[in-house]
PDB file of N, CA and C in Angstrom:
ATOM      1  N   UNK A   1       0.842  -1.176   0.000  1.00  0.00           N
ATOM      2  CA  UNK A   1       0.000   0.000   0.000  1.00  0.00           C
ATOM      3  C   UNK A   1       0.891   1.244   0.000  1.00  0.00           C
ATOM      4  N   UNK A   2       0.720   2.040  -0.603  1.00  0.00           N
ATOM      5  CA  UNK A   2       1.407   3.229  -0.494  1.00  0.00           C
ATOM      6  C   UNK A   2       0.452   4.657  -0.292  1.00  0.00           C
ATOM      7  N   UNK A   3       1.230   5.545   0.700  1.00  0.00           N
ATOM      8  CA  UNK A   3       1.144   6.319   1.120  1.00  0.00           C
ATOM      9  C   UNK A   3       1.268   7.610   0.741  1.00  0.00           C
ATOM     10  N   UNK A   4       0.273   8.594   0.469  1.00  0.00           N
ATOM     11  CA  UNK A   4       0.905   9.735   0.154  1.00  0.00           C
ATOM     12  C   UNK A   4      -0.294  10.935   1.028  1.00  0.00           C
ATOM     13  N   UNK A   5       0.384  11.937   0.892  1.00  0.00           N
ATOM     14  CA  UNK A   5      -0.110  13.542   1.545  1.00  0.00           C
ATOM     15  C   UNK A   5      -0.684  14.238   0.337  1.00  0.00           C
ATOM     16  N   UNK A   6      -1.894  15.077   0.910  1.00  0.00           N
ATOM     17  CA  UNK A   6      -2.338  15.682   0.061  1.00  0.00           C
ATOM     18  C   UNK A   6      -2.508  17.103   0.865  1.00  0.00           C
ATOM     19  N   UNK A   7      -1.995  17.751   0.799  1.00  0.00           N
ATOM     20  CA  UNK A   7      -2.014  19.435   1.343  1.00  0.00           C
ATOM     21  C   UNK A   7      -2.605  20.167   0.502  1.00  0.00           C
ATOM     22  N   UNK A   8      -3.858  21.215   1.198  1.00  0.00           N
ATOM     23  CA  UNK A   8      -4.869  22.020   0.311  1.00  0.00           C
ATOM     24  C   UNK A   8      -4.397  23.064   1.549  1.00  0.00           C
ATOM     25  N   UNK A   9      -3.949  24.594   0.290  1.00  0.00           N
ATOM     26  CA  UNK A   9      -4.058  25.534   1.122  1.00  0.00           C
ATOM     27  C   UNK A   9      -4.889  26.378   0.623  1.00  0.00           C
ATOM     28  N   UNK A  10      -5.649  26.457   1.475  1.00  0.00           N
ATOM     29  CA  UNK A  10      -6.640  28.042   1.190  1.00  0.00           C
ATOM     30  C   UNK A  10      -6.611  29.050   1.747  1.00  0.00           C
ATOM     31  N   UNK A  11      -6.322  30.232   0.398  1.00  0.00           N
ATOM     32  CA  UNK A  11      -6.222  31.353   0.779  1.00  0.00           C
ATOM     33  C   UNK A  11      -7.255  32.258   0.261  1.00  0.00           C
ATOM     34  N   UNK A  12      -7.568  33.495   0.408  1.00  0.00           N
ATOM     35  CA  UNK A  12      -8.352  34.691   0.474  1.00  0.00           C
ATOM     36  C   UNK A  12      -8.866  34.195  -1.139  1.00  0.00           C
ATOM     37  N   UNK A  13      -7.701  34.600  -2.051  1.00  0.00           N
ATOM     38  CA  UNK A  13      -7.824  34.070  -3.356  1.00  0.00           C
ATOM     39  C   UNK A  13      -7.754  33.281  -4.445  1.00  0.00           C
ATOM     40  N   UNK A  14      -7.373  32.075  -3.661  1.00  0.00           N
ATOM     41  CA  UNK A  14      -6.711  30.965  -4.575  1.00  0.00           C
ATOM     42  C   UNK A  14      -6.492  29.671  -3.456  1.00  0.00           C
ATOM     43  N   UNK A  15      -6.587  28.444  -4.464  1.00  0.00           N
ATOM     44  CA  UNK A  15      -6.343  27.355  -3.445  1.00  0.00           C
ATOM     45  C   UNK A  15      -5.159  26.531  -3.820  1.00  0.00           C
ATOM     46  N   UNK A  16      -4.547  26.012  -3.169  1.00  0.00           N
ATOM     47  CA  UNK A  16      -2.987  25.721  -3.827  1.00  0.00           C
ATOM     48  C   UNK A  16      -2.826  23.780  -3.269  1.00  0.00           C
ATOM     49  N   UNK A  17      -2.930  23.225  -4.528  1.00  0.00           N
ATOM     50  CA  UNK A  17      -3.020  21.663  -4.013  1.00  0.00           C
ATOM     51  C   UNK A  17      -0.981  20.886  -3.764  1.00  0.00           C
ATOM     52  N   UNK A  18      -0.827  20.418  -2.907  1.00  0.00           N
ATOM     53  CA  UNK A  18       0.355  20.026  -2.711  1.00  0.00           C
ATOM     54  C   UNK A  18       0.157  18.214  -2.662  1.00  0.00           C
ATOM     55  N   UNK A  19       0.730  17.171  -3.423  1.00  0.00           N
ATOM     56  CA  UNK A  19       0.812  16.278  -2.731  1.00  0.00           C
ATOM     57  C   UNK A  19       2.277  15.482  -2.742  1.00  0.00           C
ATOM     58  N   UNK A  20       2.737  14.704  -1.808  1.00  0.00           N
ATOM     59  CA  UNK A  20       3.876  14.646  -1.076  1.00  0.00           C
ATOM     60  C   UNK A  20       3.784  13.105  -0.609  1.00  0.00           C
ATOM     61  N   UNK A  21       4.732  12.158  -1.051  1.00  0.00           N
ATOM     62  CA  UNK A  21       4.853  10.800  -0.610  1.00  0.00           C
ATOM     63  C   UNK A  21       5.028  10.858   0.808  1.00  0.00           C
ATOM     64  N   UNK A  22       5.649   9.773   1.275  1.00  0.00           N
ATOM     65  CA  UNK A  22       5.675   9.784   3.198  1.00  0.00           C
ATOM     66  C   UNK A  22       7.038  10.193   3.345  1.00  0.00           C
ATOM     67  N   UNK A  23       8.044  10.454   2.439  1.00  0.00           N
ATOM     68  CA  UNK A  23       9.156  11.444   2.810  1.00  0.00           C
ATOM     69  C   UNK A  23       9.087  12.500   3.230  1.00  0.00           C
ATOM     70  N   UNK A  24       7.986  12.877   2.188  1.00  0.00           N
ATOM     71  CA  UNK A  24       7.718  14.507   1.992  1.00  0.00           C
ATOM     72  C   UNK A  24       8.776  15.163   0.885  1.00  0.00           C
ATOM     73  N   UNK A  25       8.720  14.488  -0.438  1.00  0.00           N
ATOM     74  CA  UNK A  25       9.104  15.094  -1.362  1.00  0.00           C
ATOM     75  C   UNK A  25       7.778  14.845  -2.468  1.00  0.00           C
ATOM     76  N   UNK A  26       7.932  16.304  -2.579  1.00  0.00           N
ATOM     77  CA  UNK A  26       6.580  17.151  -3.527  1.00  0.00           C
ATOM     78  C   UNK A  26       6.485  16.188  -4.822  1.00  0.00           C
ATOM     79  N   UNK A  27       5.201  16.011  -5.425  1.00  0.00           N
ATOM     80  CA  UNK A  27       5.385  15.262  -6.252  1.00  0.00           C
ATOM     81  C   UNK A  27       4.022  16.153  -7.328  1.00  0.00           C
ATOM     82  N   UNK A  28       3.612  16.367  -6.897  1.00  0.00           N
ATOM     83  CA  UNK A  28       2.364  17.440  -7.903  1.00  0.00           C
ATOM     84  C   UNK A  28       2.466  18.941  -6.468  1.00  0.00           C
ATOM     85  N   UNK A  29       2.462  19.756  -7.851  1.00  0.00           N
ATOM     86  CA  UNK A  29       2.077  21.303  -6.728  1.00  0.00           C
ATOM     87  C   UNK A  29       1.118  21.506  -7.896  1.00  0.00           C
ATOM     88  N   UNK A  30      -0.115  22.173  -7.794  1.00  0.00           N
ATOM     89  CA  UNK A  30      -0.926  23.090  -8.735  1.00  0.00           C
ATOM     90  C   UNK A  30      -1.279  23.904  -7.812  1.00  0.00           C
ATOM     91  N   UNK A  31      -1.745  24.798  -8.494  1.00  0.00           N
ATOM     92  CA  UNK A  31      -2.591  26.018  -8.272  1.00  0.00           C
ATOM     93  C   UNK A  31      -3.659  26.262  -9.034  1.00  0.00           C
ATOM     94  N   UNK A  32      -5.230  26.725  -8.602  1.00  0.00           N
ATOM     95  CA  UNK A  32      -6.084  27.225  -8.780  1.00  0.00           C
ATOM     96  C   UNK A  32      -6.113  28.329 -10.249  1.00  0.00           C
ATOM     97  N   UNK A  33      -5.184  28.917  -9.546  1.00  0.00           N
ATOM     98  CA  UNK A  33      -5.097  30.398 -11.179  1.00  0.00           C
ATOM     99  C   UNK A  33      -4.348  29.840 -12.124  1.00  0.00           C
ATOM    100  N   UNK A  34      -4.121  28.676 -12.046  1.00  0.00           N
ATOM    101  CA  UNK A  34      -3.217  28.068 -13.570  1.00  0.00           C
ATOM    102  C   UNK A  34      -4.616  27.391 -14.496  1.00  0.00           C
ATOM    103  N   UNK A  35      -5.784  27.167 -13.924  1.00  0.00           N
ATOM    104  CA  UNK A  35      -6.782  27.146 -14.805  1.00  0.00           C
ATOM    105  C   UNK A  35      -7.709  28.335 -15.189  1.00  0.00           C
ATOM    106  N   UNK A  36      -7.293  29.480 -14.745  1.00  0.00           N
ATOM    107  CA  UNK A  36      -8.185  30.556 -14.393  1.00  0.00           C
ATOM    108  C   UNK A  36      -7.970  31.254 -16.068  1.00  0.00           C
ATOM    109  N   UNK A  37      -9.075  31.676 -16.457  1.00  0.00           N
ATOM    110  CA  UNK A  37      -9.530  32.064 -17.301  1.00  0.00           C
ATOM    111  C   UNK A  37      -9.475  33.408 -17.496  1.00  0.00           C
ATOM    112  N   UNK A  38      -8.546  34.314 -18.445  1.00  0.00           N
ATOM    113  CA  UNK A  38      -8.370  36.174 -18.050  1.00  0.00           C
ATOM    114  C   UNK A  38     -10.228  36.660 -17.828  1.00  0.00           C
ATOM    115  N   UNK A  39     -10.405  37.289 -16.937  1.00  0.00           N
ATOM    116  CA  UNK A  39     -11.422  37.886 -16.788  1.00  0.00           C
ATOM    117  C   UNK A  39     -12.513  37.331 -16.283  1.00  0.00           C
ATOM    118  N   UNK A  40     -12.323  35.907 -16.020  1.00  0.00           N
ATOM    119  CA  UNK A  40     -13.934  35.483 -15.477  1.00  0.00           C
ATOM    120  C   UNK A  40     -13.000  34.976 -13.656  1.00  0.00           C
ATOM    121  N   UNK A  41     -14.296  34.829 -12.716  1.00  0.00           N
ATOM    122  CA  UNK A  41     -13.516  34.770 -11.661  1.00  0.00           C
ATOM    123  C   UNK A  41     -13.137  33.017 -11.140  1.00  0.00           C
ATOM    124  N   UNK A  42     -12.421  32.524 -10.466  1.00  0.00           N
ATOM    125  CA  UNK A  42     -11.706  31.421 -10.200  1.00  0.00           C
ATOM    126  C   UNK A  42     -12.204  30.758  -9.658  1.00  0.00           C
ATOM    127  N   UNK A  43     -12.732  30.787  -8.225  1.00  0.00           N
ATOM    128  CA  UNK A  43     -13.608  30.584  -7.411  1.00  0.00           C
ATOM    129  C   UNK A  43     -15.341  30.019  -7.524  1.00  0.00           C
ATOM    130  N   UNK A  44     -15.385  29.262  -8.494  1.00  0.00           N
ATOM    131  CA  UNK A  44     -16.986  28.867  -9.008  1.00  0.00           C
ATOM    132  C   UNK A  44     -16.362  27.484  -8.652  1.00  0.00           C
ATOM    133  N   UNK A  45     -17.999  26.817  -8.927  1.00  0.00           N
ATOM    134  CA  UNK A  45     -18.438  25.710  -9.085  1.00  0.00           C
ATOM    135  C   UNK A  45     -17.556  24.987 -10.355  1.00  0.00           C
ATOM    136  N   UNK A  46     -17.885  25.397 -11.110  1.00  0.00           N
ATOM    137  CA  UNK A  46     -17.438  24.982 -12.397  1.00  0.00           C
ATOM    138  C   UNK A  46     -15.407  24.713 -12.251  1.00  0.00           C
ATOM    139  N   UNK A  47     -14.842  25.906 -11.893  1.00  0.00           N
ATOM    140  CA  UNK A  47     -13.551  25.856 -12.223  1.00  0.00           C
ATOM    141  C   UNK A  47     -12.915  24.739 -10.723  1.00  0.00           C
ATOM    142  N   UNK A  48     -13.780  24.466  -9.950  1.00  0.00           N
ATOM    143  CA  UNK A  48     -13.705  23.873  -8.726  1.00  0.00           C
ATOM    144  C   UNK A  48     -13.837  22.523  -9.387  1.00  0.00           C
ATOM    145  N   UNK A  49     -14.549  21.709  -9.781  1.00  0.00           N
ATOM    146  CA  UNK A  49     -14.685  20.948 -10.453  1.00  0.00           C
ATOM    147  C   UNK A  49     -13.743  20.358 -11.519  1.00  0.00           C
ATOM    148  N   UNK A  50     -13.585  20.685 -12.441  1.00  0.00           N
ATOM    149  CA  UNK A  50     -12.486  20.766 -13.348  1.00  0.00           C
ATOM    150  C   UNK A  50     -11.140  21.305 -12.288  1.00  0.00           C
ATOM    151  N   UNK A  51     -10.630  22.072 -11.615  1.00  0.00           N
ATOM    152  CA  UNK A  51      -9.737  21.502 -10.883  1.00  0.00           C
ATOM    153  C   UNK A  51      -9.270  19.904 -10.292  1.00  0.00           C
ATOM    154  N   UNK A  52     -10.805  19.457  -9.557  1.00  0.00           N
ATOM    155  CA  UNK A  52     -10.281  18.750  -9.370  1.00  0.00           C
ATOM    156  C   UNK A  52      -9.873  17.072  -9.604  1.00  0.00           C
ATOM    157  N   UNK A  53     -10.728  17.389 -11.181  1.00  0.00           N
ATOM    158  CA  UNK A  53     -10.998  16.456 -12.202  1.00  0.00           C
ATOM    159  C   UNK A  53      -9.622  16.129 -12.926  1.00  0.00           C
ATOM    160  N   UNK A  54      -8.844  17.392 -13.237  1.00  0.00           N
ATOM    161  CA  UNK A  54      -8.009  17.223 -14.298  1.00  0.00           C
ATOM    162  C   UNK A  54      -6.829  17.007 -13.460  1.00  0.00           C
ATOM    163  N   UNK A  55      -6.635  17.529 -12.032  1.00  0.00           N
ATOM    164  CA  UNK A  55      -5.090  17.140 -11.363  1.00  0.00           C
ATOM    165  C   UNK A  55      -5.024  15.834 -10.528  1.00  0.00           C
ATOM    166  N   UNK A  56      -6.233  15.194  -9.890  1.00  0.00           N
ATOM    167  CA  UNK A  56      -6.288  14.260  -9.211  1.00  0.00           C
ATOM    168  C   UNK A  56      -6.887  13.036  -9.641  1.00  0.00           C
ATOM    169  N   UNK A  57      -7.370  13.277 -11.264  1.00  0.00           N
ATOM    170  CA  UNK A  57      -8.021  11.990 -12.086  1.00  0.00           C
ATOM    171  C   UNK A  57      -7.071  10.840 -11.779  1.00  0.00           C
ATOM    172  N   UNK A  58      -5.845  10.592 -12.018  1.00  0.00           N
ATOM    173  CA  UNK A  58      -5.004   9.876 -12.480  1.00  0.00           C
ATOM    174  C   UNK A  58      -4.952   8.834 -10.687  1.00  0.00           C
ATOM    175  N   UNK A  59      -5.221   9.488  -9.610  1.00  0.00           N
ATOM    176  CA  UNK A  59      -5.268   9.160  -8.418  1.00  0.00           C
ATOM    177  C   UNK A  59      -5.895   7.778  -7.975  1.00  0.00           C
ATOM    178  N   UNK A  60      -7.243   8.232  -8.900  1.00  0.00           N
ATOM    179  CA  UNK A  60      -8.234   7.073  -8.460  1.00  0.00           C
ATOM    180  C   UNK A  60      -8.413   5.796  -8.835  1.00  0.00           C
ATOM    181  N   UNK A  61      -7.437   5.880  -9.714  1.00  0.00           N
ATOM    182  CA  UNK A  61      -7.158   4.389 -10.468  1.00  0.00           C
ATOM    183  C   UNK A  61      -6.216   4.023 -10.164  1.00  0.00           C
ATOM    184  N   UNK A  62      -5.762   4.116  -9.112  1.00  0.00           N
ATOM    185  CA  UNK A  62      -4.521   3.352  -8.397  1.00  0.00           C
ATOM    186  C   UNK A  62      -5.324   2.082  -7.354  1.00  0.00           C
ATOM    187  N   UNK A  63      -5.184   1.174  -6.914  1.00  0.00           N
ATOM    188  CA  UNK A  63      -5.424   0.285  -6.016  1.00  0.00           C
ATOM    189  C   UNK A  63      -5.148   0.429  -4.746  1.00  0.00           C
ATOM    190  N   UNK A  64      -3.866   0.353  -4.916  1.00  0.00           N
ATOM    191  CA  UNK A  64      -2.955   0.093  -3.721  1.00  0.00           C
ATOM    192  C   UNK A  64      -2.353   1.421  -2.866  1.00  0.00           C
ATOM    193  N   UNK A  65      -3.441   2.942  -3.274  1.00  0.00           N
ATOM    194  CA  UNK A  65      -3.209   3.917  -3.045  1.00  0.00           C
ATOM    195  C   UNK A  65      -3.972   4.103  -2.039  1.00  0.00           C
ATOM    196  N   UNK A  66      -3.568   4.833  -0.726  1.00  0.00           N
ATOM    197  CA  UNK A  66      -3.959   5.718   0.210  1.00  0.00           C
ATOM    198  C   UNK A  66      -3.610   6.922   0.647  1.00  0.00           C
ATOM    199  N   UNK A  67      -4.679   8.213   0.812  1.00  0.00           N
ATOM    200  CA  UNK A  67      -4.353   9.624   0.804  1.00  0.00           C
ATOM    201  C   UNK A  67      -5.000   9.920   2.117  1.00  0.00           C
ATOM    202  N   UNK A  68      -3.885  10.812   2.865  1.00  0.00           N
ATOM    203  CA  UNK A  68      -4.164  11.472   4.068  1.00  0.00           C
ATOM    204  C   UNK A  68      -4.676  12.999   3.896  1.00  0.00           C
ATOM    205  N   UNK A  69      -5.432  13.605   3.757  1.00  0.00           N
ATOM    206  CA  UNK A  69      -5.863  14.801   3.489  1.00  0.00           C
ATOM    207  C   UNK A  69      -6.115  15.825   4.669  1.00  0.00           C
ATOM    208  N   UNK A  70      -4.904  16.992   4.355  1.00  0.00           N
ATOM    209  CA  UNK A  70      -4.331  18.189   5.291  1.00  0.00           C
ATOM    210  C   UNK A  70      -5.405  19.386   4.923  1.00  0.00           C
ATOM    211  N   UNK A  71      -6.413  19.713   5.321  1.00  0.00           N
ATOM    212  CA  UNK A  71      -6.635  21.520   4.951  1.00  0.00           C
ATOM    213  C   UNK A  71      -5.889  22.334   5.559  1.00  0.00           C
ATOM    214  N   UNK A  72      -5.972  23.586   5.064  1.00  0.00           N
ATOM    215  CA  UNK A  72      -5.186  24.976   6.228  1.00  0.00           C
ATOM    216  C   UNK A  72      -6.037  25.947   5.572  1.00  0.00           C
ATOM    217  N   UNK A  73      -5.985  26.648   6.328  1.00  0.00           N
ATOM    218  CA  UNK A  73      -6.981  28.185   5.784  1.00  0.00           C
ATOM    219  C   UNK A  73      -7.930  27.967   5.612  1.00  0.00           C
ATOM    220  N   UNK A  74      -8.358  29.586   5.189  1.00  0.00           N
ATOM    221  CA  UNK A  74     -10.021  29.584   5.163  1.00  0.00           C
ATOM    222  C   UNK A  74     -10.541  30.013   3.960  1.00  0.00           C
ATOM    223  N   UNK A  75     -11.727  29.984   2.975  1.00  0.00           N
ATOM    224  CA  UNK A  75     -11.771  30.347   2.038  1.00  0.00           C
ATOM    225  C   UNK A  75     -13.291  30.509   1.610  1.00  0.00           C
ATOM    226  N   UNK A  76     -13.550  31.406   1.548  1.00  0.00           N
ATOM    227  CA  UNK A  76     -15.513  31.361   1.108  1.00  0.00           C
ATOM    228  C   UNK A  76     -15.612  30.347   0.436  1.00  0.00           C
ATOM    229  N   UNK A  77     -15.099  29.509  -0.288  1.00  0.00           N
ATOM    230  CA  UNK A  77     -15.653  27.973  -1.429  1.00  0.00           C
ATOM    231  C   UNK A  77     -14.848  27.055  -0.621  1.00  0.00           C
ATOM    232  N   UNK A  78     -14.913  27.052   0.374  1.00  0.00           N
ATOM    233  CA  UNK A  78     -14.118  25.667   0.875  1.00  0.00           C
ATOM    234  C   UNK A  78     -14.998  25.004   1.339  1.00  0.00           C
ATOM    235  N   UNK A  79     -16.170  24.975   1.668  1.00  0.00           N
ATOM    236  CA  UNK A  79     -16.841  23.461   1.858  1.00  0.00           C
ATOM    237  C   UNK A  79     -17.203  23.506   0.514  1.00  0.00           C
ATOM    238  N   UNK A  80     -17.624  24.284  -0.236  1.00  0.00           N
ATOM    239  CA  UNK A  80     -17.562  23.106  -1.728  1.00  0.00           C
ATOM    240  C   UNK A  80     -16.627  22.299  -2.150  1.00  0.00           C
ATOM    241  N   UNK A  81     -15.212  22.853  -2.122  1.00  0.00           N
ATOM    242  CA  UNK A  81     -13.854  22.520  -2.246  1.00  0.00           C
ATOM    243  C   UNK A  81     -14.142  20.886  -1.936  1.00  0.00           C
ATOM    244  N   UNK A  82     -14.077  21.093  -0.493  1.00  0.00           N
ATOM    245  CA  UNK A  82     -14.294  19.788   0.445  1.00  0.00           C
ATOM    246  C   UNK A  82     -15.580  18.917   0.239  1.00  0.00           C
ATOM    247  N   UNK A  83     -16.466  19.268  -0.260  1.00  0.00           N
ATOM    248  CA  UNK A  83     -17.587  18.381  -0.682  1.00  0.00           C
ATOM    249  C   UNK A  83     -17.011  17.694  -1.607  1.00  0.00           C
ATOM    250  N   UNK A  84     -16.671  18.340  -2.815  1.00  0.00           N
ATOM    251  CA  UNK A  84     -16.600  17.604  -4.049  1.00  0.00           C
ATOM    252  C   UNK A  84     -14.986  16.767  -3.896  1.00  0.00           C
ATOM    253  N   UNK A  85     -13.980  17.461  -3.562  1.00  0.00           N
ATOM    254  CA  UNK A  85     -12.705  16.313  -3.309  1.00  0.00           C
ATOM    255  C   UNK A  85     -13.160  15.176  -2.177  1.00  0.00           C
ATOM    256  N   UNK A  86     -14.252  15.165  -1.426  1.00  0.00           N
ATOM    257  CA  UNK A  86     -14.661  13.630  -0.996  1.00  0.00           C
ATOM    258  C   UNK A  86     -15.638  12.783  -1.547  1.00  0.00           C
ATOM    259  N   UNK A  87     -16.556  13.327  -2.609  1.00  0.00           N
ATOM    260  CA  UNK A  87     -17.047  12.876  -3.742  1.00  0.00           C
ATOM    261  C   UNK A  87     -16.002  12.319  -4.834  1.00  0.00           C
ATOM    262  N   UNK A  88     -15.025  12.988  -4.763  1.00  0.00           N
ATOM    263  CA  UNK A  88     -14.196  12.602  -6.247  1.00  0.00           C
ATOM    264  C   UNK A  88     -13.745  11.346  -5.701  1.00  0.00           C
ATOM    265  N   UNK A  89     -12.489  11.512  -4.469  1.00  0.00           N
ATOM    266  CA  UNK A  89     -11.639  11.036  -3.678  1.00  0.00           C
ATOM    267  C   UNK A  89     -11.855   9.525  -2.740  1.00  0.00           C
ATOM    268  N   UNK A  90     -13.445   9.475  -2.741  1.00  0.00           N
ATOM    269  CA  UNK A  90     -14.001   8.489  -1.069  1.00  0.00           C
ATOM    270  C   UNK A  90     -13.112   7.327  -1.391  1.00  0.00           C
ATOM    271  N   UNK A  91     -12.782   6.227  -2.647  1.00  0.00           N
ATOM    272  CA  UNK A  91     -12.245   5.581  -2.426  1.00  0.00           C
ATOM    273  C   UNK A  91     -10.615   5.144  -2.230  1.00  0.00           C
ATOM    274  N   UNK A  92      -9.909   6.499  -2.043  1.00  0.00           N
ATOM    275  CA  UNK A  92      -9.044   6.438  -1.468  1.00  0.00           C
ATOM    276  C   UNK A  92      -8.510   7.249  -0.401  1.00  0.00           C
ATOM    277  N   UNK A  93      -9.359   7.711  -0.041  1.00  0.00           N
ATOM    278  CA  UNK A  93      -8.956   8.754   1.455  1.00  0.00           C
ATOM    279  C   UNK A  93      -8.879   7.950   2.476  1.00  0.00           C
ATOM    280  N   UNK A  94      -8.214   8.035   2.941  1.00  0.00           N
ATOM    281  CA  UNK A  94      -7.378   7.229   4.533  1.00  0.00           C
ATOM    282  C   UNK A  94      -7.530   8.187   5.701  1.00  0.00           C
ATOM    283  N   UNK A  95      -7.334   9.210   5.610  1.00  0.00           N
ATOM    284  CA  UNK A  95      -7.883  10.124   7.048  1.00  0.00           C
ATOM    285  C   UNK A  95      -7.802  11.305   6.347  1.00  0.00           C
ATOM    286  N   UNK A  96      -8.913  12.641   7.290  1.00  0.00           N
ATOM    287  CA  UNK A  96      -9.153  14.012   6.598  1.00  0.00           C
ATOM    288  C   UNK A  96      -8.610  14.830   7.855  1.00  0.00           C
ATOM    289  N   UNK A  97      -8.065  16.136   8.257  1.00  0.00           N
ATOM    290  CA  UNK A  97      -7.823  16.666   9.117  1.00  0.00           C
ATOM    291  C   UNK A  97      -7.891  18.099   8.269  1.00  0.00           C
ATOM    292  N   UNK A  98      -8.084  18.986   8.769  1.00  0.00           N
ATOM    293  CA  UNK A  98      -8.533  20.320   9.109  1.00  0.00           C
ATOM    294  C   UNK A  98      -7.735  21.316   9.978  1.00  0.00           C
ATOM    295  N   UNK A  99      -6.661  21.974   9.781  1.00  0.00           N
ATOM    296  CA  UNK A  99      -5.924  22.489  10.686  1.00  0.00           C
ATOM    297  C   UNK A  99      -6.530  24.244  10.548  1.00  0.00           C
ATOM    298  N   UNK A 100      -7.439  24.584  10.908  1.00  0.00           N
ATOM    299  CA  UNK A 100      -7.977  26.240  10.550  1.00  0.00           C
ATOM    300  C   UNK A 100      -7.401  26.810  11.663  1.00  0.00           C
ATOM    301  N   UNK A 101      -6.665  27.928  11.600  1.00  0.00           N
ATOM    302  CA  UNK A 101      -5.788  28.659  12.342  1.00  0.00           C
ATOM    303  C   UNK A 101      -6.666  30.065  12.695  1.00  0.00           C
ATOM    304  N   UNK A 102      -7.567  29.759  13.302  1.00  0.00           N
ATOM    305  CA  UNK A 102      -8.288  30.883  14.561  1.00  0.00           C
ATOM    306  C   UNK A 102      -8.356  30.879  15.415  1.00  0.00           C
ATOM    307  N   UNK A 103      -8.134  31.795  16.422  1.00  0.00           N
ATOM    308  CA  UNK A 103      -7.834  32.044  17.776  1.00  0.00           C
ATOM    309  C   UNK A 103      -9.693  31.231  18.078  1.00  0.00           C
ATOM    310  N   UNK A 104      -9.434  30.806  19.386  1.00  0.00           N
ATOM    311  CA  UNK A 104     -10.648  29.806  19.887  1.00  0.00           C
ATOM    312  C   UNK A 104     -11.088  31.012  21.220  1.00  0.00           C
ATOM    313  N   UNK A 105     -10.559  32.172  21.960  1.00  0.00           N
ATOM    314  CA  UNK A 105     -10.285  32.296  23.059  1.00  0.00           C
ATOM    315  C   UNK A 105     -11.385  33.338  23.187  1.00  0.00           C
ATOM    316  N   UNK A 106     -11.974  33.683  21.782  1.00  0.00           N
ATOM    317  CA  UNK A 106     -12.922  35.167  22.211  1.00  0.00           C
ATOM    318  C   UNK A 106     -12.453  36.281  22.433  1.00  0.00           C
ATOM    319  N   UNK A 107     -13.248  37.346  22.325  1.00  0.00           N
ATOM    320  CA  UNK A 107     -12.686  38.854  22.495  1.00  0.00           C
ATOM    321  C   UNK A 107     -12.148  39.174  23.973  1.00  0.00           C
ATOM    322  N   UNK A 108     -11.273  40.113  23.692  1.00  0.00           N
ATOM    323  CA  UNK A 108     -10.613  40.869  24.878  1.00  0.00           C
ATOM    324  C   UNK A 108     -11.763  41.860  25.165  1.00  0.00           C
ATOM    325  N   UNK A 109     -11.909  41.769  26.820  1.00  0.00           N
ATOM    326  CA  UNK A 109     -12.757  42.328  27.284  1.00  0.00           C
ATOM    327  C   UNK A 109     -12.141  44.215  27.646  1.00  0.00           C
ATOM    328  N   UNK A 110     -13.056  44.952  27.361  1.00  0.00           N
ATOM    329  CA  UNK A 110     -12.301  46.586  27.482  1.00  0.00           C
ATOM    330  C   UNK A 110     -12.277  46.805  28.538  1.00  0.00           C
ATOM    331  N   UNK A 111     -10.870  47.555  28.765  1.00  0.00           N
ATOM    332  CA  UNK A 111     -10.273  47.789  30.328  1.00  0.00           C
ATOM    333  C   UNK A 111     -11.135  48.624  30.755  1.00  0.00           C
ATOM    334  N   UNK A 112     -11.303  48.426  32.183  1.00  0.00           N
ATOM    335  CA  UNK A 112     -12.822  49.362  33.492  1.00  0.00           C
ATOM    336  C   UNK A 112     -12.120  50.464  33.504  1.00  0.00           C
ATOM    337  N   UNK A 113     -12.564  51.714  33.283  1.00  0.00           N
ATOM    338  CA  UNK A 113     -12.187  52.801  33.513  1.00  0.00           C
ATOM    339  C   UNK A 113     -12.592  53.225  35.125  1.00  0.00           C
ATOM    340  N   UNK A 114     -10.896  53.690  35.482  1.00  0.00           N
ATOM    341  CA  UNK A 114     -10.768  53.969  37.020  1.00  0.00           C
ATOM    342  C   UNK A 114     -11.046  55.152  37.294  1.00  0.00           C
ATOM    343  N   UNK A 115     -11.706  55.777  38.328  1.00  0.00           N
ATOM    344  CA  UNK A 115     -11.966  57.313  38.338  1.00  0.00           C
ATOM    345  C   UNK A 115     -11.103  58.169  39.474  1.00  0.00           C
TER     346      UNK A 115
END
């Protein structure tokens, strides 16, 4: 069985796919704006789709393949993102994790003014 990483970073504007054997040497990097079209915007249904049709097709016809799947960031289309790469993906995903980097702790309360 072999092992590999799949790192999705999402950012403000773009989502950036990394995947990485169990060394951790890179073996596909894409990006989002390398399918992006001058003038129409990136972020749809459609270009979400075809992302992740045309870089991770070749994936699912492996057998003996298992993928650990990393998110980071945040991104207005990321549960679509994430809907459809576990639609594409279910028969080879091995574990999903979610690392979203927001403070958990709540607002700072305003200092009591002393008289």
């Amino acid at each position: 069985m072999k092992l590999y990483f799949l790192l999705i970073l999402f950012t403000q504007n773009n989502i950036f796919l990394t995947l990485t054997n169990f060394k951790g040497e890179v073996l596909v990097w894409k990006s989002l704006g390398n399918l992006k079209i001058k003038g129409l915007k990136k972020l749809t249904n459609t270009f979400i789709k075809n992302f992740i049709f045309v870089n991770l097709n070749e994936l699912i016809f492996h057998k003996d393949l298992k993928i650990h799947i990393k998110l980071k960031g945040y991104n207005k289309s990321k549960k679509i993102f994430t809907r459809f790469l576990l639609l594409f993906l279910k028969e080879v995903i091995f574990s999903f994790t979610d690392n979203l980097n927001e403070p958990m702790n709540g607002c700072k309360l305003k200092k009591k003014r002393r008289l």
